[in-house]
C-alpha atoms as a PDB file:
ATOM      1  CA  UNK A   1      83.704 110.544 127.928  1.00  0.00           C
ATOM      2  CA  UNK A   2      82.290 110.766 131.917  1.00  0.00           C
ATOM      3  CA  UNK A   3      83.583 107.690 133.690  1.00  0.00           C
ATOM      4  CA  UNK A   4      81.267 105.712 135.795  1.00  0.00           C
ATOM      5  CA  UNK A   5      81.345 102.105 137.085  1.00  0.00           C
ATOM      6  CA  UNK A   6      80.081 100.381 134.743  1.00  0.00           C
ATOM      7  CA  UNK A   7      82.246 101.570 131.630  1.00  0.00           C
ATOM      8  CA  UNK A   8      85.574 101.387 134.024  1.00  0.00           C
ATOM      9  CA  UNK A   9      84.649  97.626 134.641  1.00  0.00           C
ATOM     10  CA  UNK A  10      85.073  97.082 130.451  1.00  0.00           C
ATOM     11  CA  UNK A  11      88.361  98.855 130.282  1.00  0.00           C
ATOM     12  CA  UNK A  12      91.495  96.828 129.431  1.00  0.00           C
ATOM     13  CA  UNK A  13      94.675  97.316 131.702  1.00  0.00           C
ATOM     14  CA  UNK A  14      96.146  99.713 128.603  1.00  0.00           C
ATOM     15  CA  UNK A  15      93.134 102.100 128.955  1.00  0.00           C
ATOM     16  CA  UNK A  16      93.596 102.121 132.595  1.00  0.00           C
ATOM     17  CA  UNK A  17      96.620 103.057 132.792  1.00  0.00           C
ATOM     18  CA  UNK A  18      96.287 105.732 130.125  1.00  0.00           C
ATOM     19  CA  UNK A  19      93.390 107.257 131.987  1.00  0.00           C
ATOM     20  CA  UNK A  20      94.702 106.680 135.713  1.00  0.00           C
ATOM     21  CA  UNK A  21      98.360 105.748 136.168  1.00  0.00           C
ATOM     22  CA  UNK A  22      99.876 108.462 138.241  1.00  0.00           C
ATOM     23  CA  UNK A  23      96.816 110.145 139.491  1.00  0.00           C
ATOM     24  CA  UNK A  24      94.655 110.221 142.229  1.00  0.00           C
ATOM     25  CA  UNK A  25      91.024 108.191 142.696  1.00  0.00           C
ATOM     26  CA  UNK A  26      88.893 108.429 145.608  1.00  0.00           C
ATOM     27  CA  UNK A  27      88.257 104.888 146.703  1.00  0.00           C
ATOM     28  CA  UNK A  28      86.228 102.931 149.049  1.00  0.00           C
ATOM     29  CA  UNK A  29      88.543  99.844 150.462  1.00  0.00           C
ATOM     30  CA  UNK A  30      85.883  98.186 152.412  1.00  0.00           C
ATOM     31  CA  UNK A  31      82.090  98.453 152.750  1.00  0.00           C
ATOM     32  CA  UNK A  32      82.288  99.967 156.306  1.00  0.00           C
ATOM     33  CA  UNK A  33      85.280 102.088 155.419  1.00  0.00           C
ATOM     34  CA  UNK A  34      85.126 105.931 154.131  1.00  0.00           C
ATOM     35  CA  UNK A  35      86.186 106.811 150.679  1.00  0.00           C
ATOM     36  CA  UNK A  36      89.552 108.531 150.468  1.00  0.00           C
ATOM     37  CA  UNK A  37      91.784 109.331 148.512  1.00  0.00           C
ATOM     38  CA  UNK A  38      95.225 107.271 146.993  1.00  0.00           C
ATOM     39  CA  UNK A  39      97.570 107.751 144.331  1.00  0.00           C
ATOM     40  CA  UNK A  40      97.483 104.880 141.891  1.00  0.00           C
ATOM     41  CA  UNK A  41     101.141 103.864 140.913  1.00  0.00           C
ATOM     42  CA  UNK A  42      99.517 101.385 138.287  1.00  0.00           C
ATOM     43  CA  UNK A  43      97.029  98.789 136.750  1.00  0.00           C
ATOM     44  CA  UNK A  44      97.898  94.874 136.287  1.00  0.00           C
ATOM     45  CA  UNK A  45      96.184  92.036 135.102  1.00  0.00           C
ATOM     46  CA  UNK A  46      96.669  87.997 135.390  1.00  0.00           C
ATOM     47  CA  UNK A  47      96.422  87.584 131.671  1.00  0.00           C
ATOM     48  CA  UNK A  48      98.211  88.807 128.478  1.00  0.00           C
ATOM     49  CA  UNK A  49      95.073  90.320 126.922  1.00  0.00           C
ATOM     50  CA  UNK A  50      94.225  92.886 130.132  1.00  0.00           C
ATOM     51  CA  UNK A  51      90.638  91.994 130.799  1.00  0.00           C
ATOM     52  CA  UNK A  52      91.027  89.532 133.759  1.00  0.00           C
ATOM     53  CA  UNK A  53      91.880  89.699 137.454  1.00  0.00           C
ATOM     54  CA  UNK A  54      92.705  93.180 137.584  1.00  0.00           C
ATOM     55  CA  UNK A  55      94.219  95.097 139.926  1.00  0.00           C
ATOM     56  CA  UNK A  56      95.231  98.586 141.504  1.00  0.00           C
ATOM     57  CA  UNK A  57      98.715  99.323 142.514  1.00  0.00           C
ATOM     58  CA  UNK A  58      98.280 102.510 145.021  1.00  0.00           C
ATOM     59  CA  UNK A  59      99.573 104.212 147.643  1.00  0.00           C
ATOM     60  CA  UNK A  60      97.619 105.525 150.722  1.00  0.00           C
ATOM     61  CA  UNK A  61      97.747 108.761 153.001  1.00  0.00           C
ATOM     62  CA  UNK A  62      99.525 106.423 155.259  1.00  0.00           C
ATOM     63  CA  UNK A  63     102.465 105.759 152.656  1.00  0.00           C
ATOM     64  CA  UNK A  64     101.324 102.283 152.233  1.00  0.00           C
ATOM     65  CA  UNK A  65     101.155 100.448 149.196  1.00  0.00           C
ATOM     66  CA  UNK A  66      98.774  98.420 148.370  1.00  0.00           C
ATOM     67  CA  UNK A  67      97.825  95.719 145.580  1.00  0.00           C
ATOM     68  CA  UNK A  68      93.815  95.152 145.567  1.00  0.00           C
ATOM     69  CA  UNK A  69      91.825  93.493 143.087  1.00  0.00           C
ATOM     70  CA  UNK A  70      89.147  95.777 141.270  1.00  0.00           C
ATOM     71  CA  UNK A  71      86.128  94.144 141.794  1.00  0.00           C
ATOM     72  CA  UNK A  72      87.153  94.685 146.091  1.00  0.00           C
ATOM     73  CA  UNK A  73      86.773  98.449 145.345  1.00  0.00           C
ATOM     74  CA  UNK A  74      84.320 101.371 145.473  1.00  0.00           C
ATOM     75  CA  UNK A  75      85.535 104.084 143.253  1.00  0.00           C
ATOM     76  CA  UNK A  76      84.159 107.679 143.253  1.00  0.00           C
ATOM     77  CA  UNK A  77      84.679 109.222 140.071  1.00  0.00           C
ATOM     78  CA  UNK A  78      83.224 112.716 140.641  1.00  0.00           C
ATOM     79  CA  UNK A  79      85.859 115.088 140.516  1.00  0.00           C
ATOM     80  CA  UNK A  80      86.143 117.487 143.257  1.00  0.00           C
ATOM     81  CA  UNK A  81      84.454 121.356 142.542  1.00  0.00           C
ATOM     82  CA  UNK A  82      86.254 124.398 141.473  1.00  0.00           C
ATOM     83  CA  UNK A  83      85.807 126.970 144.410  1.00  0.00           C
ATOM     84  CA  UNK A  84      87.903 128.105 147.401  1.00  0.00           C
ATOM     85  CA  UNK A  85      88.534 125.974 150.338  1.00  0.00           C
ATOM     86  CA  UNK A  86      89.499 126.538 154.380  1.00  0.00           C
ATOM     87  CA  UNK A  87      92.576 124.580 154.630  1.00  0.00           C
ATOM     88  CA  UNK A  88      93.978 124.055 157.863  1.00  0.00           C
ATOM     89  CA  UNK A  89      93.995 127.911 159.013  1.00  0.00           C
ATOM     90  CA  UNK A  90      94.060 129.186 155.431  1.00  0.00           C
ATOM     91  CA  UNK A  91      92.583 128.922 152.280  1.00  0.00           C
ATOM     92  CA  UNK A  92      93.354 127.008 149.216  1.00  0.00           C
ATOM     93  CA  UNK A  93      91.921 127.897 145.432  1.00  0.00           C
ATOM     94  CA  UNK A  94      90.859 124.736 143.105  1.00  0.00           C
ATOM     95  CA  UNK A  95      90.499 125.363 139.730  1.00  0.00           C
ATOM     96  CA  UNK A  96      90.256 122.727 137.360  1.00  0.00           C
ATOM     97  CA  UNK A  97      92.658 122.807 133.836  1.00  0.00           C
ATOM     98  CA  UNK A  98      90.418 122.962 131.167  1.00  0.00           C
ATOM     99  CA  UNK A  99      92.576 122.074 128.389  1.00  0.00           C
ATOM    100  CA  UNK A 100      91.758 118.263 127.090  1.00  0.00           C
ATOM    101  CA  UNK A 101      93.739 115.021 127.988  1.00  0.00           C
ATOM    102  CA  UNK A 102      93.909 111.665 128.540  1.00  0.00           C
ATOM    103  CA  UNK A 103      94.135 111.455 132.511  1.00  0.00           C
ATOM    104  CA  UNK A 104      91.151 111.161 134.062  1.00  0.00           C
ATOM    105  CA  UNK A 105      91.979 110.727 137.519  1.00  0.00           C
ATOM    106  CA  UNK A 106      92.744 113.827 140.097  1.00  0.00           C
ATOM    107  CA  UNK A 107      96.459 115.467 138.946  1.00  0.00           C
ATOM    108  CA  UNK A 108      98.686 118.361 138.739  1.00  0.00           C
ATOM    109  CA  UNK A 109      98.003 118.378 135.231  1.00  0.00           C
ATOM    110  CA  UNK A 110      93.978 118.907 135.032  1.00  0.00           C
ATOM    111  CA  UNK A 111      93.795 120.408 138.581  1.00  0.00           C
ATOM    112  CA  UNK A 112      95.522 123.535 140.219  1.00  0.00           C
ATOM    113  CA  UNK A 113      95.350 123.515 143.848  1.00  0.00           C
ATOM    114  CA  UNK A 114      97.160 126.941 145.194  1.00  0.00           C
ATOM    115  CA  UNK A 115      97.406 128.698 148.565  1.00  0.00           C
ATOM    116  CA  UNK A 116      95.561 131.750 148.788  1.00  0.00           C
ATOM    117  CA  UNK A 117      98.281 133.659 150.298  1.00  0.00           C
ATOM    118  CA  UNK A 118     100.786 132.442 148.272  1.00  0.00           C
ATOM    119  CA  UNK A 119     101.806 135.462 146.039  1.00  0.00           C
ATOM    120  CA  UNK A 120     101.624 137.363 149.273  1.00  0.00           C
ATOM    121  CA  UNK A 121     104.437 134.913 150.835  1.00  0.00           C
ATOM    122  CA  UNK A 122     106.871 135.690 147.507  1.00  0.00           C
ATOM    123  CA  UNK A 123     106.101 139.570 148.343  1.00  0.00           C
ATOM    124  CA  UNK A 124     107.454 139.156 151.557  1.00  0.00           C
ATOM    125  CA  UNK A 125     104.242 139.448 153.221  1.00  0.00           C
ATOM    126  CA  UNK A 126     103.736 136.426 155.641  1.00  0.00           C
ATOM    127  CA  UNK A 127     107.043 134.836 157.127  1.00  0.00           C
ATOM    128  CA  UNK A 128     107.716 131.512 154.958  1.00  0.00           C
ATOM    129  CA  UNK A 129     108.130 129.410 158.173  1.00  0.00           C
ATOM    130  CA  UNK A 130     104.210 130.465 159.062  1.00  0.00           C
ATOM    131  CA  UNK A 131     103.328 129.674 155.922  1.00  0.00           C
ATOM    132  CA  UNK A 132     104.726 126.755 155.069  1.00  0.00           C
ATOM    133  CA  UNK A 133     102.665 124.906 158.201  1.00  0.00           C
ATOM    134  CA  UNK A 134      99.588 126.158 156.790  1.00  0.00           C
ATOM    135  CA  UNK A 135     100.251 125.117 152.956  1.00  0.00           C
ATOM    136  CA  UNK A 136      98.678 122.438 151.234  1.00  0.00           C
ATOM    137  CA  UNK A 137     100.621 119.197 149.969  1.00  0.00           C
ATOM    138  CA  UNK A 138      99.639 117.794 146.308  1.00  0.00           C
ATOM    139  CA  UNK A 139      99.659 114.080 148.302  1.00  0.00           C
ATOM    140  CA  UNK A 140      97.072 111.422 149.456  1.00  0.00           C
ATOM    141  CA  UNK A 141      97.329 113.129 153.191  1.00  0.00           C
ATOM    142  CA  UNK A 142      97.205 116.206 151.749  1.00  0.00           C
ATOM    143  CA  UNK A 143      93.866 115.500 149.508  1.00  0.00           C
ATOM    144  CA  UNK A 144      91.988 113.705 152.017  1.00  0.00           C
ATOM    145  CA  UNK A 145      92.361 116.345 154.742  1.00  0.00           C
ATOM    146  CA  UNK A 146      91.230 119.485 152.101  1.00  0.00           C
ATOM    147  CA  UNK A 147      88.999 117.161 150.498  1.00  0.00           C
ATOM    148  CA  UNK A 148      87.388 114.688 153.388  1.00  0.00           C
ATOM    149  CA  UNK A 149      88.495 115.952 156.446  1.00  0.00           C
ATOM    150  CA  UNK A 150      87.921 119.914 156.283  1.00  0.00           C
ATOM    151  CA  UNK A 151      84.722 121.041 157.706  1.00  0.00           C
ATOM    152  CA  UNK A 152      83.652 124.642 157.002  1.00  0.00           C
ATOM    153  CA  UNK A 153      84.498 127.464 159.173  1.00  0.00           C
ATOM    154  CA  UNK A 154      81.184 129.197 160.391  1.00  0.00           C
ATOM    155  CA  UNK A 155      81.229 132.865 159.575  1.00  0.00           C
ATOM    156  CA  UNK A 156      81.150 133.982 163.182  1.00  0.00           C
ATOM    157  CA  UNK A 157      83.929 131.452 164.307  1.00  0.00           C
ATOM    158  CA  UNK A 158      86.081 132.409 161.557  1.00  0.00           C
ATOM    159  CA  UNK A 159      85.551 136.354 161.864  1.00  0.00           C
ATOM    160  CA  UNK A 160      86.419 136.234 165.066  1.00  0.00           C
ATOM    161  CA  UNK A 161      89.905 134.423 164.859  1.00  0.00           C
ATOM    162  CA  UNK A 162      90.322 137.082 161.543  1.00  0.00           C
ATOM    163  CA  UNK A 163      90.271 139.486 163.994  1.00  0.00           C
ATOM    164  CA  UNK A 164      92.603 138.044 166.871  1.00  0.00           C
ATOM    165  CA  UNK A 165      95.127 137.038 164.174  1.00  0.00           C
ATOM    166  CA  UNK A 166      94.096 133.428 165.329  1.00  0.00           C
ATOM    167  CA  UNK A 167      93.849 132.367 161.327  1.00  0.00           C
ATOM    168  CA  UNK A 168      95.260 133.609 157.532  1.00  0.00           C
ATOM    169  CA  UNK A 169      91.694 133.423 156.128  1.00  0.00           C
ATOM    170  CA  UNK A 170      89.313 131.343 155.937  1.00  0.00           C
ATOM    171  CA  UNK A 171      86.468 130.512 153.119  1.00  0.00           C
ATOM    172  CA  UNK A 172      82.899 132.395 153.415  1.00  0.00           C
ATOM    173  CA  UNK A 173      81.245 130.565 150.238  1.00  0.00           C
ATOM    174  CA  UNK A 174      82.821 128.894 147.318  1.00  0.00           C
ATOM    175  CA  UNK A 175      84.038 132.277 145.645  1.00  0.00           C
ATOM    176  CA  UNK A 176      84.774 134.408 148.405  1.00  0.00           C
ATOM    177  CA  UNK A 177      86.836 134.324 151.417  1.00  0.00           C
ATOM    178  CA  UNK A 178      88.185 136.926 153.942  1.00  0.00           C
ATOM    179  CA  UNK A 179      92.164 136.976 155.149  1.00  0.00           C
ATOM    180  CA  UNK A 180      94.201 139.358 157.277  1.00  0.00           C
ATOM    181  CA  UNK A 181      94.802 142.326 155.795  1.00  0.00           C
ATOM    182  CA  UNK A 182      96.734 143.308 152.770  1.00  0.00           C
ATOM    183  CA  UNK A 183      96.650 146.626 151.893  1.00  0.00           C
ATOM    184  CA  UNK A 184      96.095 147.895 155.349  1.00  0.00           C
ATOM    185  CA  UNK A 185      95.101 146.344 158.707  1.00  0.00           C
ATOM    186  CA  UNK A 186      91.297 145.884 157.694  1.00  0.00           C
ATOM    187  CA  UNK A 187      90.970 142.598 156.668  1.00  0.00           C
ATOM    188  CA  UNK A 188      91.266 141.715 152.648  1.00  0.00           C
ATOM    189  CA  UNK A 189      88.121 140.279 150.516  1.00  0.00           C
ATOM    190  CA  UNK A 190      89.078 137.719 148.047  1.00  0.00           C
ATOM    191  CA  UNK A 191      87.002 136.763 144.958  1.00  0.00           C
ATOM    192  CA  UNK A 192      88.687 132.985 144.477  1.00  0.00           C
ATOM    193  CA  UNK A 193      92.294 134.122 144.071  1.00  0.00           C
ATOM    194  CA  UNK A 194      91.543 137.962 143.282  1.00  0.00           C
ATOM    195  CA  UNK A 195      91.760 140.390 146.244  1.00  0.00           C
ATOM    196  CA  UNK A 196      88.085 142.708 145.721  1.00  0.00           C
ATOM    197  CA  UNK A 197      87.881 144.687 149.165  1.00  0.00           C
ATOM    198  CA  UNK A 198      88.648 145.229 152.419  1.00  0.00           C
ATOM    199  CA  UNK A 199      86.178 145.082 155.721  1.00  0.00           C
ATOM    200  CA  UNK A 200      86.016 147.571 158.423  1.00  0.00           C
ATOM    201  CA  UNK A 201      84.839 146.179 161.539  1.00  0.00           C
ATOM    202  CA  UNK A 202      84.135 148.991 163.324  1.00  0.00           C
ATOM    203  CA  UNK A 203      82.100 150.709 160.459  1.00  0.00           C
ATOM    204  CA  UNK A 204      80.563 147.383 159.817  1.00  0.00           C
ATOM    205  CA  UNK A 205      81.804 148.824 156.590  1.00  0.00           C
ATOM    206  CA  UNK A 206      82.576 146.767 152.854  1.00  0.00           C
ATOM    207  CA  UNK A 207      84.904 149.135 150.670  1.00  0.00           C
ATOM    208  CA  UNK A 208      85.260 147.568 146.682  1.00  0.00           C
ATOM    209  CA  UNK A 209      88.132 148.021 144.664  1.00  0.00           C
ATOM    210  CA  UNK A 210      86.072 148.433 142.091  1.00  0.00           C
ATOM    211  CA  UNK A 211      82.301 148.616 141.456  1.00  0.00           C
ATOM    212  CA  UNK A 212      82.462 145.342 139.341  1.00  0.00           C
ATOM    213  CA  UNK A 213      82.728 143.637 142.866  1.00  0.00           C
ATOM    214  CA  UNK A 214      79.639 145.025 144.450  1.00  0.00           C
ATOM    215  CA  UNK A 215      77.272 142.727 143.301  1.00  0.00           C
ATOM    216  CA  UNK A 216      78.810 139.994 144.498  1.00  0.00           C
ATOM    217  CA  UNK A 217      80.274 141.276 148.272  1.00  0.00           C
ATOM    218  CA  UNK A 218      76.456 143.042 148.590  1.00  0.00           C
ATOM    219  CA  UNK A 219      75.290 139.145 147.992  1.00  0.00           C
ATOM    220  CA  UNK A 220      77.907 138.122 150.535  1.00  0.00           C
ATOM    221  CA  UNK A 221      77.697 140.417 153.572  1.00  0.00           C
ATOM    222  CA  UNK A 222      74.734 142.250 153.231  1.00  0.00           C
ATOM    223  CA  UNK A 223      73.036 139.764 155.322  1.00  0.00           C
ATOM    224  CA  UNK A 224      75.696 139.635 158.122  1.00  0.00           C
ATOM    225  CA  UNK A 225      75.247 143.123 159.090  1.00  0.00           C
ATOM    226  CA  UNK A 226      77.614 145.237 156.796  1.00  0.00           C
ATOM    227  CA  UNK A 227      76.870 148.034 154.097  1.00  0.00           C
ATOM    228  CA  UNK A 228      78.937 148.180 150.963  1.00  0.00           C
ATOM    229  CA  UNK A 229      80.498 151.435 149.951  1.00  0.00           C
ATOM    230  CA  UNK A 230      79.432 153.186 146.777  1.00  0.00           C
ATOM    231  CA  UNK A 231      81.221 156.375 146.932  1.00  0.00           C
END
């Protein structure tokens, strides 16, 4: 079933919480306010049966809690895409869990949200006090700044602070996004969370792992001035 206003308005204070208790909903808390996003604690009602007066127990980026009637609210129920995100001065992967269940809402349970970097930190690769400024927090602060407050990094900004060391990676398009190196000091191509290639600057140069990937890095840098290996 795909949520949408008017079928959330019929559903008893059982169904809600079912559907949304411990989650996270993108919400609108005033007409001249911008949606964000809150985790919902719970859903009440003023009467036994579940269908009057009800409300949203929630708490905000801000850590406060709040108690609002539903009929004060906005709610967004589109569900945030599956692609790779600049977060802070990385990158973050969302994938959503496509196994069925009852929660509806944004959770750890339908939605993995992981650092791009991340199985290079438990190699050793990045020191964990670096990394742990630039990871990403399953929270309401933590949502609304991937989710709301994240602008894209232009490909000439972000190649440039890929090359002074200025950032981890950064996000190209929703599949692919380019990080410091891995395997060498040329900087490392990532398909979502799967490393593809490397980039050599001076060549202007794209070398594949495999030939698999060409298709898709040709797509990608082809127009930005590079040539893509075949040997």
């Amino acid at each position: 079933m795909t949520m949408t206003p008017k079928i959330f308005s019929t559903l008893p204070i059982s169904d809600l919480r079912l559907y949304y208790n411990s989650s996270y909903l993108r919400l609108r808390l005033a007409s001249n306010k911008p949606f964000r996003w809150v985790f919902v604690n719970e859903f009440t009602s003023s009467d036994s049966s579940g269908t009057k007066d009800k409300l949203i127990s929630c708490t905000t980026e801000k850590k406060e809690n709040l108690r609002i009637p539903l009929q004060e609210l906005e709610i967004d129920f589109q569900q945030p895409q599956s692609r790779v995100y600049t977060y802070k001065n990385t990158v973050v992967v969302l994938e959503k869990r496509p196994a069925r269940q009852t929660t509806k809402g944004l959770a750890k349970s339908n939605t993995h949200i992981t650092n791009l970097l991340a199985y290079v930190r438990k190699a050793g690769g990045i020191p964990v006090d670096f990394y742990q400024a630039h990871d990403f927090e399953f929270t309401p602060k933590g949502l609304n700044l991937l989710l709301e407050d994240s602008a894209p990094v232009e490909w000439d900004k972000g190649y440039q602070k890929i090359l002074k060391k200025q950032m981890l990676a950064f996000a190209i398009n929703s599949r692919i996004s380019l990080s410091q190196g891995i395997l060498s000091e040329f900087p490392t191509i990532w398909l979502k969370m799967r490393m593809v290639g490397e980039l050599c600057p001076k060549k202007t140069l794209i070398c594949p792992l495999h030939d698999a990937f060409i298709p898709e890095l040709a797509y990608t840098f082809l127009d930005k001035g590079f040539t893509i290996q075949t040997d």
